[in-house]
Protein backbone atom coordinates (compact mmCIF):
# COMPACT_ATOMS: atom_id res chain seq x y z
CA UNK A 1 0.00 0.00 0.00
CA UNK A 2 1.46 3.21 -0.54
CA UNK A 3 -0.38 5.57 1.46
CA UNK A 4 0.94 6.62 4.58
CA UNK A 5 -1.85 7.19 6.96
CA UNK A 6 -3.20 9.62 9.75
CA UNK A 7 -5.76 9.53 12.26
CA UNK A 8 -8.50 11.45 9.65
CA UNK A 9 -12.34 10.71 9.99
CA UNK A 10 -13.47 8.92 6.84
CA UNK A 11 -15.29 11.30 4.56
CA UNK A 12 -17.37 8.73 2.46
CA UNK A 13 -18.24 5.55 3.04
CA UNK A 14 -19.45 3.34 0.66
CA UNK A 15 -22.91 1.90 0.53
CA UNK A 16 -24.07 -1.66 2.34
CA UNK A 17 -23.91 -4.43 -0.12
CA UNK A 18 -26.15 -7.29 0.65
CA UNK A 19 -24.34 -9.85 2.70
CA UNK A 20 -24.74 -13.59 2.91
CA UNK A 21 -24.20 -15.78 6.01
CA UNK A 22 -20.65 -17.30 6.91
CA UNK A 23 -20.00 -19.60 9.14
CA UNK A 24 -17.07 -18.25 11.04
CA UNK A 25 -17.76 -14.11 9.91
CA UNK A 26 -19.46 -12.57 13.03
CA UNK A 27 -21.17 -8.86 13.46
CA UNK A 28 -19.31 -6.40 14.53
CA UNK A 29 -20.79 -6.36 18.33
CA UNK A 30 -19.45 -9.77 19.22
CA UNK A 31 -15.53 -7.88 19.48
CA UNK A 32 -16.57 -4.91 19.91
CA UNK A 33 -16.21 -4.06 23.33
CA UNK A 34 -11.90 -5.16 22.86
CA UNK A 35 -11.58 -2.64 19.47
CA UNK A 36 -9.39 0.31 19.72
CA UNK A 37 -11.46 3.29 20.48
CA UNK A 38 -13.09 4.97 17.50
CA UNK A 39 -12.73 1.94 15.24
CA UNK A 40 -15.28 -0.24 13.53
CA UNK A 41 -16.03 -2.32 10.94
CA UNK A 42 -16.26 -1.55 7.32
CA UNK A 43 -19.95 -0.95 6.34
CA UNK A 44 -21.53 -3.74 5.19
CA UNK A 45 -18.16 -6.00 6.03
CA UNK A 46 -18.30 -8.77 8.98
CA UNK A 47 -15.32 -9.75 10.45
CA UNK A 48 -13.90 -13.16 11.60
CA UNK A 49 -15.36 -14.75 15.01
CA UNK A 50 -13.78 -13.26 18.16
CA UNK A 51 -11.83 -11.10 16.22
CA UNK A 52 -11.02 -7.22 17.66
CA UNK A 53 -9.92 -4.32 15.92
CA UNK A 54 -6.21 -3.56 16.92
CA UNK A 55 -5.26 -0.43 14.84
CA UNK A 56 -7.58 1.66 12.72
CA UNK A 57 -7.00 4.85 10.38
CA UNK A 58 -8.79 6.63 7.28
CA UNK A 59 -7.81 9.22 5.04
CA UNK A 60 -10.50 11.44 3.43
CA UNK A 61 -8.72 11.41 -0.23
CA UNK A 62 -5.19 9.79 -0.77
CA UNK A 63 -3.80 7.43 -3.36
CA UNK A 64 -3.25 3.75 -3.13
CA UNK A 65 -1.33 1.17 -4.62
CA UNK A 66 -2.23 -1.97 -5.28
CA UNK A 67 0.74 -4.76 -5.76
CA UNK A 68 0.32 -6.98 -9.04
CA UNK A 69 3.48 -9.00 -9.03
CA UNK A 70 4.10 -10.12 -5.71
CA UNK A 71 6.93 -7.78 -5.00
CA UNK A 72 5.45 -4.24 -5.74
CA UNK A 73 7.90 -3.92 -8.72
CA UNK A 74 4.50 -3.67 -11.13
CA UNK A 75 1.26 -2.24 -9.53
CA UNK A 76 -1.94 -0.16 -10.00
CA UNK A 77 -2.97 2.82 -8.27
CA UNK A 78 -6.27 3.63 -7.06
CA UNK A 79 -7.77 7.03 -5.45
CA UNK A 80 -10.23 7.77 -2.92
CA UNK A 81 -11.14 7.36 0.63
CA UNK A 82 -9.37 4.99 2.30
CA UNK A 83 -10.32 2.66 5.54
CA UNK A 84 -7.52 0.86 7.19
CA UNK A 85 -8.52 -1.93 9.59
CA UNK A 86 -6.33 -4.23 11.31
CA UNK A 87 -7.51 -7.32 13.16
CA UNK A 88 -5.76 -9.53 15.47
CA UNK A 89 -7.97 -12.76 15.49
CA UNK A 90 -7.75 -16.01 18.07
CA UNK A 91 -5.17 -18.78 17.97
CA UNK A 92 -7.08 -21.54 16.74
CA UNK A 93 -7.13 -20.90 13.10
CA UNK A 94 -4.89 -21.21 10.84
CA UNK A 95 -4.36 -18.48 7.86
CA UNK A 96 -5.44 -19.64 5.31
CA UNK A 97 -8.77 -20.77 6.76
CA UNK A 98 -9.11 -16.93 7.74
CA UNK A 99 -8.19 -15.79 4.06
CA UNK A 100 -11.29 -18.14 2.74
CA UNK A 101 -13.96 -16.57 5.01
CA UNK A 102 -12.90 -13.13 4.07
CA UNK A 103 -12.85 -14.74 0.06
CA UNK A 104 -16.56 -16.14 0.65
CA UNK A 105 -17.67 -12.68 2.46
CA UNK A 106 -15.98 -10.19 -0.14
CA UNK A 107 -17.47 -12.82 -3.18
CA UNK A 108 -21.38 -12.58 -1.20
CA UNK A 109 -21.23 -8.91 -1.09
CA UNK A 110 -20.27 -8.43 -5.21
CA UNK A 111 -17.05 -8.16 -5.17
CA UNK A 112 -15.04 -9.82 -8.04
CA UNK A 113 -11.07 -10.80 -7.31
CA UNK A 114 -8.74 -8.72 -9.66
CA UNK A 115 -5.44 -10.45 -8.26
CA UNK A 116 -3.93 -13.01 -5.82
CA UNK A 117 -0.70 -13.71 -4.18
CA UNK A 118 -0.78 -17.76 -2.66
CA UNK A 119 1.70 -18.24 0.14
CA UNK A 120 4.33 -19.94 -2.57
CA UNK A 121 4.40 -17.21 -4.50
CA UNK A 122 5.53 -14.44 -2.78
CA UNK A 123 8.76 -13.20 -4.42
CA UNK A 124 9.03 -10.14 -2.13
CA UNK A 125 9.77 -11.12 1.61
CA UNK A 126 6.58 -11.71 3.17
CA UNK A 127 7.89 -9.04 6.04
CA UNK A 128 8.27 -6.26 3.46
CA UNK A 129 3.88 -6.80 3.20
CA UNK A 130 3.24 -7.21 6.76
CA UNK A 131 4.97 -3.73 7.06
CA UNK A 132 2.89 -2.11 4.47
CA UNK A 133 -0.38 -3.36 5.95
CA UNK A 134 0.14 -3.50 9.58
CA UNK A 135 2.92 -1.07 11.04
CA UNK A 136 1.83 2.29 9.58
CA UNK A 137 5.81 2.98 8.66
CA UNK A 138 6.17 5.48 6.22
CA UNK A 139 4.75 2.56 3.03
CA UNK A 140 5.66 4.16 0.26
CA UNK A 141 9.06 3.83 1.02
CA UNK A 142 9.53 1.27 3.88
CA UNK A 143 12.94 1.08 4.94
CA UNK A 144 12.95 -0.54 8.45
CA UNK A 145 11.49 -3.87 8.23
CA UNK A 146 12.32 -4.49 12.01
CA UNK A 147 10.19 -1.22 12.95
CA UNK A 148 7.76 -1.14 15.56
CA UNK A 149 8.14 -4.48 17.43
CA UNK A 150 9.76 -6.94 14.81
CA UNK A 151 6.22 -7.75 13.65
CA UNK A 152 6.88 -10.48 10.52
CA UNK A 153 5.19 -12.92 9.33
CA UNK A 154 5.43 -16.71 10.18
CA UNK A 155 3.47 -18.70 7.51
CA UNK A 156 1.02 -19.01 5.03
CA UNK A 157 0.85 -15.22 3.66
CA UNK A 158 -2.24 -14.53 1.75
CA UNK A 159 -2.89 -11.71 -0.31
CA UNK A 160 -5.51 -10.42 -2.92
CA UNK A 161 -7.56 -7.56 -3.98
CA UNK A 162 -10.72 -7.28 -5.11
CA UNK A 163 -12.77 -4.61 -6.69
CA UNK A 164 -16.89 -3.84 -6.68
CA UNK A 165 -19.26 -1.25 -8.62
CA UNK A 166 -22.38 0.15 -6.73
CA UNK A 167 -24.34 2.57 -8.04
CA UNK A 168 -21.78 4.48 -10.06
CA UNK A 169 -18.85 4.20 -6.90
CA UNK A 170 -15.87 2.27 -7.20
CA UNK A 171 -14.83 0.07 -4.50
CA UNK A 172 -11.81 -1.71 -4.05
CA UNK A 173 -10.21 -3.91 -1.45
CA UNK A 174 -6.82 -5.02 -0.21
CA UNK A 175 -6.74 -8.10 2.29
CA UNK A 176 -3.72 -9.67 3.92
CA UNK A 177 -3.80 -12.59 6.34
CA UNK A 178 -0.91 -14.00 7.87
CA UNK A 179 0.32 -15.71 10.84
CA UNK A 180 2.98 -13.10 12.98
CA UNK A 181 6.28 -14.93 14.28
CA UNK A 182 5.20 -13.57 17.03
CA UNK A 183 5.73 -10.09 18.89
CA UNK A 184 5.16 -7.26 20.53
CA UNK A 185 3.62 -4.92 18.21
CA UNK A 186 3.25 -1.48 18.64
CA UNK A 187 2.65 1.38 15.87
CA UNK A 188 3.38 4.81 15.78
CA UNK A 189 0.29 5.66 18.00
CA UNK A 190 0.30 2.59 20.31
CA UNK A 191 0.42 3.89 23.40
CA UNK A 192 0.84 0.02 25.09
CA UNK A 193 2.53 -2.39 22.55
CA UNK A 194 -0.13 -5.16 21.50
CA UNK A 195 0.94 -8.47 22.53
CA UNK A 196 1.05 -10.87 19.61
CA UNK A 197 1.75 -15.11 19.78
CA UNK A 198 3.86 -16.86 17.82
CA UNK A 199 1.44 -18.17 14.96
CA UNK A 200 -1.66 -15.71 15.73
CA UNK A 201 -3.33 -14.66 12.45
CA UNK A 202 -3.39 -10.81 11.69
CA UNK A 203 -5.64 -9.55 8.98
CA UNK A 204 -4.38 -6.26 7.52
CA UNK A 205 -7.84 -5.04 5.65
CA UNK A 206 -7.78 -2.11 3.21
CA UNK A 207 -10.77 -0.25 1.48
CA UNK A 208 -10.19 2.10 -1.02
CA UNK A 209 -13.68 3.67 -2.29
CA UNK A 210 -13.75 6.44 -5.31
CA UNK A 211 -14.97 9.96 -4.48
CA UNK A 212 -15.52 13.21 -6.82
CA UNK A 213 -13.10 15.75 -5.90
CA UNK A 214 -14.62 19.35 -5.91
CA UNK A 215 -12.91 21.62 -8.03
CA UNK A 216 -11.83 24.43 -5.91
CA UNK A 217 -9.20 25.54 -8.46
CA UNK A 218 -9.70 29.31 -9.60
CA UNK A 219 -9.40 30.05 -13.59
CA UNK A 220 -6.20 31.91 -14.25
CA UNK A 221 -7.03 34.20 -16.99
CA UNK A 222 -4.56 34.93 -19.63
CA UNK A 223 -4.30 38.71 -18.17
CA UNK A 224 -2.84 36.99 -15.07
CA UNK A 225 -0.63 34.47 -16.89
CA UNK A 226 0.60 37.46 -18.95
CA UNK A 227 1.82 38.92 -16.00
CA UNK A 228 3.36 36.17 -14.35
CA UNK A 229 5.54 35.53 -17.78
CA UNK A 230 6.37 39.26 -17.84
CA UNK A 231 7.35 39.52 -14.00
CA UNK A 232 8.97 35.95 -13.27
CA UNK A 233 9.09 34.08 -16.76
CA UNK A 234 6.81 30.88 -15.13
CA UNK A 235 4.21 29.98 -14.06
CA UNK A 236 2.08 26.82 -12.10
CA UNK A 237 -0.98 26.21 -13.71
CA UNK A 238 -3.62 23.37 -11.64
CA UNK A 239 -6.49 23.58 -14.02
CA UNK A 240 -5.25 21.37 -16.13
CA UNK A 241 -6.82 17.88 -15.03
CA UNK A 242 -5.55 14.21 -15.83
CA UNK A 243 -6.93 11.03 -14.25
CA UNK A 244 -4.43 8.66 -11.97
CA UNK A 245 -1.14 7.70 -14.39
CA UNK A 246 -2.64 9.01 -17.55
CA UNK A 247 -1.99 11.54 -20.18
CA UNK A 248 -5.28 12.25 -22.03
CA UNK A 249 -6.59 15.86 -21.14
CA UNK A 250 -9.74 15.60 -19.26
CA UNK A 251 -12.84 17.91 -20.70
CA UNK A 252 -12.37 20.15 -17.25
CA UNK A 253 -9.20 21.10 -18.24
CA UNK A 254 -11.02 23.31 -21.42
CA UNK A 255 -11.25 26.68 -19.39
CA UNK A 256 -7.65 27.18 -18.29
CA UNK A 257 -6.64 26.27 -21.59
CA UNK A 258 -9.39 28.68 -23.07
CA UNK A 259 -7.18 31.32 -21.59
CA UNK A 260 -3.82 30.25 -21.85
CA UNK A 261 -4.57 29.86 -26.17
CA UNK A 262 -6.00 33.88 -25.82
CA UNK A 263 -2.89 34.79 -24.23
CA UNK A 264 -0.84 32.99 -27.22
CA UNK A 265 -3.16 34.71 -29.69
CA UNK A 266 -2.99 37.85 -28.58
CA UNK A 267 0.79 38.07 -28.44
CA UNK A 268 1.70 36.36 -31.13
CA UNK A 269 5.62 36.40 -30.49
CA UNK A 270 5.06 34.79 -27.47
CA UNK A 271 6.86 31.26 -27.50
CA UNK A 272 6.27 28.80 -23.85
CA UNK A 273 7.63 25.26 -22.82
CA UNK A 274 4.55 23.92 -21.96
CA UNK A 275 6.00 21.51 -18.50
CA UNK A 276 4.67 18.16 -16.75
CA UNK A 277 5.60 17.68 -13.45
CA UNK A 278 4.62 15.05 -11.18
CA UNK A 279 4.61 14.29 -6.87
CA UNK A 280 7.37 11.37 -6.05
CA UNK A 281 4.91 8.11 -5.82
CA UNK A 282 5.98 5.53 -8.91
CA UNK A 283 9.48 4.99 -9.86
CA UNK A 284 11.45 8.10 -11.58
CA UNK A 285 11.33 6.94 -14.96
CA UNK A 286 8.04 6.46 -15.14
CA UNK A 287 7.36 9.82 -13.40
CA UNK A 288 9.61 10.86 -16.11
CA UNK A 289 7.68 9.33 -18.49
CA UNK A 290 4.02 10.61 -17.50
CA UNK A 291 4.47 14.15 -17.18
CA UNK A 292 6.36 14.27 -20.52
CA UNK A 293 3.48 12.48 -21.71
CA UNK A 294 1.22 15.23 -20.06
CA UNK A 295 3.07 17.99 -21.27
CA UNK A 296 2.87 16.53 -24.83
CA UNK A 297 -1.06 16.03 -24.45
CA UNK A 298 -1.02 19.72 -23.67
CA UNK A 299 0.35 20.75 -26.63
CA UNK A 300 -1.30 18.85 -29.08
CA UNK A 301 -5.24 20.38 -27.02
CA UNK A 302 -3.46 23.48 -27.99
CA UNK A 303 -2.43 22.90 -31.97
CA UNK A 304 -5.57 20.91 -32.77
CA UNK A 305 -8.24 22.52 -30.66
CA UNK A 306 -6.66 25.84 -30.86
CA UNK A 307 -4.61 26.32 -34.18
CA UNK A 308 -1.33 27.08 -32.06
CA UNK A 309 1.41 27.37 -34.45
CA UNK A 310 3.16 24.04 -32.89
CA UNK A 311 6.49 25.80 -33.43
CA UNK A 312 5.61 28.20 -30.57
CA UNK A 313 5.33 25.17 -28.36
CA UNK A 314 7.66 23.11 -26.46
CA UNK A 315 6.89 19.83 -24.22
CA UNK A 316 9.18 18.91 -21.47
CA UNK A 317 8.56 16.39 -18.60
CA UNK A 318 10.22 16.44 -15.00
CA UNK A 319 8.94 13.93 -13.17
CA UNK A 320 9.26 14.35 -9.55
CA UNK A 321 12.22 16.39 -10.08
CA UNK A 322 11.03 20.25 -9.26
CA UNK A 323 8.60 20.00 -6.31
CA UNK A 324 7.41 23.04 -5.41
CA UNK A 325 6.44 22.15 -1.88
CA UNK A 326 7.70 18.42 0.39
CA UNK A 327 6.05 14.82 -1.23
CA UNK A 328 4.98 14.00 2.54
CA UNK A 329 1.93 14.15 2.65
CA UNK A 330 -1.35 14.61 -0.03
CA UNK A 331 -1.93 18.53 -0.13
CA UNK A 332 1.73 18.49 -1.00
CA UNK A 333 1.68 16.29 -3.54
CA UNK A 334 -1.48 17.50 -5.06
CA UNK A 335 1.09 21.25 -5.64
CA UNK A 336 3.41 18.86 -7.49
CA UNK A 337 1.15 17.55 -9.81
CA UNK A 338 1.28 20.48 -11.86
CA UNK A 339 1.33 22.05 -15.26
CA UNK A 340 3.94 24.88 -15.82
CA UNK A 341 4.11 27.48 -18.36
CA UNK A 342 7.70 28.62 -18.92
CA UNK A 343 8.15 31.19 -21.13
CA UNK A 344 11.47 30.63 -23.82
C-alpha cells in the first residue's frame, strides 16, 4: 500500500452491499467491546469470530497502490477514501482458513477478485507486506522492516484484492492474512505495545472507495498568466486535469486552456515550454515518463483545438524532479502535480 496514513475521519463511506451468512464471519458487536477506540467495521463487512480491531485509520482522499506482481515492482494505483482496519484474530485458526472466510464474504457482497498472491508465491519477503499493511511505517518507502516491534510474518501469507461497482462508486479492497512470528507490536500511535503469539493470524484489511473531488481551483485568466511571464518568466498552472497515471486531457481542463490559447493569440511572439511535473509516488522513470506524456497532451489540445502554431510550443517532462512544496503528505503532492508554463 502506498499511502501513509493519519488519524482522519473517513469522509465517504461506501454503501451496504447485501451480505450472505458465513460460518465463522461474526457482526461487529461480538468484538466490539476489545476494538481500539473509535474503530469499527467496514460498512456492510463482517469480520472473523472473536476477532477485535487492533489499529484503525482513514484518510479522506489519498492514493493507493495496489501490488500486481508479488513484490510491488508492477502495480496499479487507485484514489479515494481509504479505511484501514487491522484485526488480530484467536489462535485456533490457521491463515489460510481466515483468508477463505474473508474470500466467501468479499465474493457474497459483489465483489469480483482482480489479483492473488498464494503463500508460494511471494517473491518479495513476506515481512516487506506485513509492514505495508500493519505497522503504519512510512509505506511508500519502507525502509525498516524491524520497525515497531519486529512484527513479521510466520506462515502461510495470503494476499488479494478485489474490486466492486455500486451505483456508479468504485470500491476496491486489499486483504492480507498472515500468521505473525510472534511479537510485541506497537505502531506509531500505540500507546501500550499489542501483545502478539507466535502463529496468531493478523488480517491487515484495506478499502479504497472512489470519491468526486470538488474543483476548488480558480481560472487563471490569460491577463494573469501574462503577468506572471512578464514579472517571473513561469508559471504553475492546476487547471489542467488528468486522471491517476494518464496523459489524455480531461474535458475540465477546457477553461484554463481557453485562456492560456487567448494569451498565445494575442501576443503572437510569445513562444512557452509547456511543463509536466509530477509528486514522487511511482518509480522516476516512469514519473519521467508521465508528465512528458502530459506535457505533450497539452500541446497537441493546444495545436488541434486551438490552431497554435506548434512551433511556438515546447513539451518537457520532470517527473518528480522540481517540487514546489515536500512529497509527505497529499496537499503536498497534489502542488506537485502540476502544469507549468515557462516562457522561452
Amino acid at each position: 500500500m502506498h499511502v501513509a496514513f493519519q488519524s482522519w475521519q473517513l469522509g465517504l463511506e461506501m454503501k451496504p452491499f447485501r451480505l450472505l451468512a458465513f460460518a465463522a464471519l461474526a457482526c461487529a458487536s461480538a468484538a466490539q467491546a476489545q476494538d481500539v477506540p473509535g474503530s469499527k467495521d467496514f460498512t456492510g463487512f463482517k469480520r472473523y469470530a472473536g476477532s477485535r480491531i487492533v489499529h484503525y485509520s482513514a484518510s479522506n482522499y489519498a492514493d493507493y497502490k495496489l501490488d500486481r506482481d508479488g513484490e510491488w515492482g508492477k502495480s496499479e494505483t487507485v484514489e479515494g477514501a481509504v479505511t484501514r482496519i487491522v484485526y488480530l484474530v484467536p489462535q485456533t485458526p490457521a491463515p489460510l482458513e481466515v483468508f477463505r472466510n474473508y474470500e466467501q464474504m468479499l465474493a457474497d457482497a459483489g465483489y469480483q477478485q482482480t489479483f492473488e498472491l498464494k503463500s508460494d508465491a511471494f517473491t518479495a519477503s513476506p515481512d516487506y507486506f506485513f509492514v505495508r499493511f500493519f505497522e503504519d511505517a512510512e509505506v511508500r518507502n519502507p525502509s525498516n522492516l524491524d520497525a515497531y516491534g519486529q512484527c513479521g510474518v510466520g506462515t502461510t501469507p495470503e494476499y488479494a484484492t478485489y474490486k466492486s461497482s455500486s451505483n456508479g462508486q468504485d470500491a476496491t479492497v486489499a486483504l492480507f492474512v498472515s500468521g505473525s512470528n510472534g511479537c510485541k507490536w506497537g505502531a506509531p500511535d500505540f500507546k501500550t505495545p499489542i501483545a502478539v503469539a507466535k502463529g496468531q493470524v493478523v488480517v491487515g484489511l484495506d478499502v479504497v472507495v472512489s470519491k468526486g473531488v470538488e474543483n476548488k481551483m480558480v481560472v487563471v485568466k490569460a491577463a494573469d498568466i501574462a503577468d506572471a511571464l512578464a514579472t517571473k518568466g513561469v508559471v504553475d498552472l492546476y487547471g489542467v486535469y488528468f486522471d491517476t497515471d494518464k496523459t489524455d486531457v480531461k474535458p475540465e481542463s477546457m477553461a484554463t486552456l481557453d485562456e492560456i490559447a487567448s494569451l498565445l493569440k494575442i501576443d503572437r511572439s510569445l513562444k512557452l515550454e509547456i511543463s509536466g511535473h509530477t509528486d514522487n509516488t511511482g518509480t522516476r522513470d516512469h514519473n519521467m515518463k508521465l508528465s512528458q506524456g502530459r506535457a505533450q497532451a497539452v500541446v497537441g489540445v493546444l495545436v488541434a483545438k486551438y490552431g497554435i502554431d506548434p512551433k511556438r510550443l515546447i513539451a518537457k517532462g520532470y517527473g518528480d524532479t522540481k517540487p514546489v512544496a515536500p512529497n509527505d503528505n497529499d496537499v503536498d503532492k497534489a502542488k506537485n502535480r502540476r502544469v507549468e508554463l515557462r516562457k522561452i
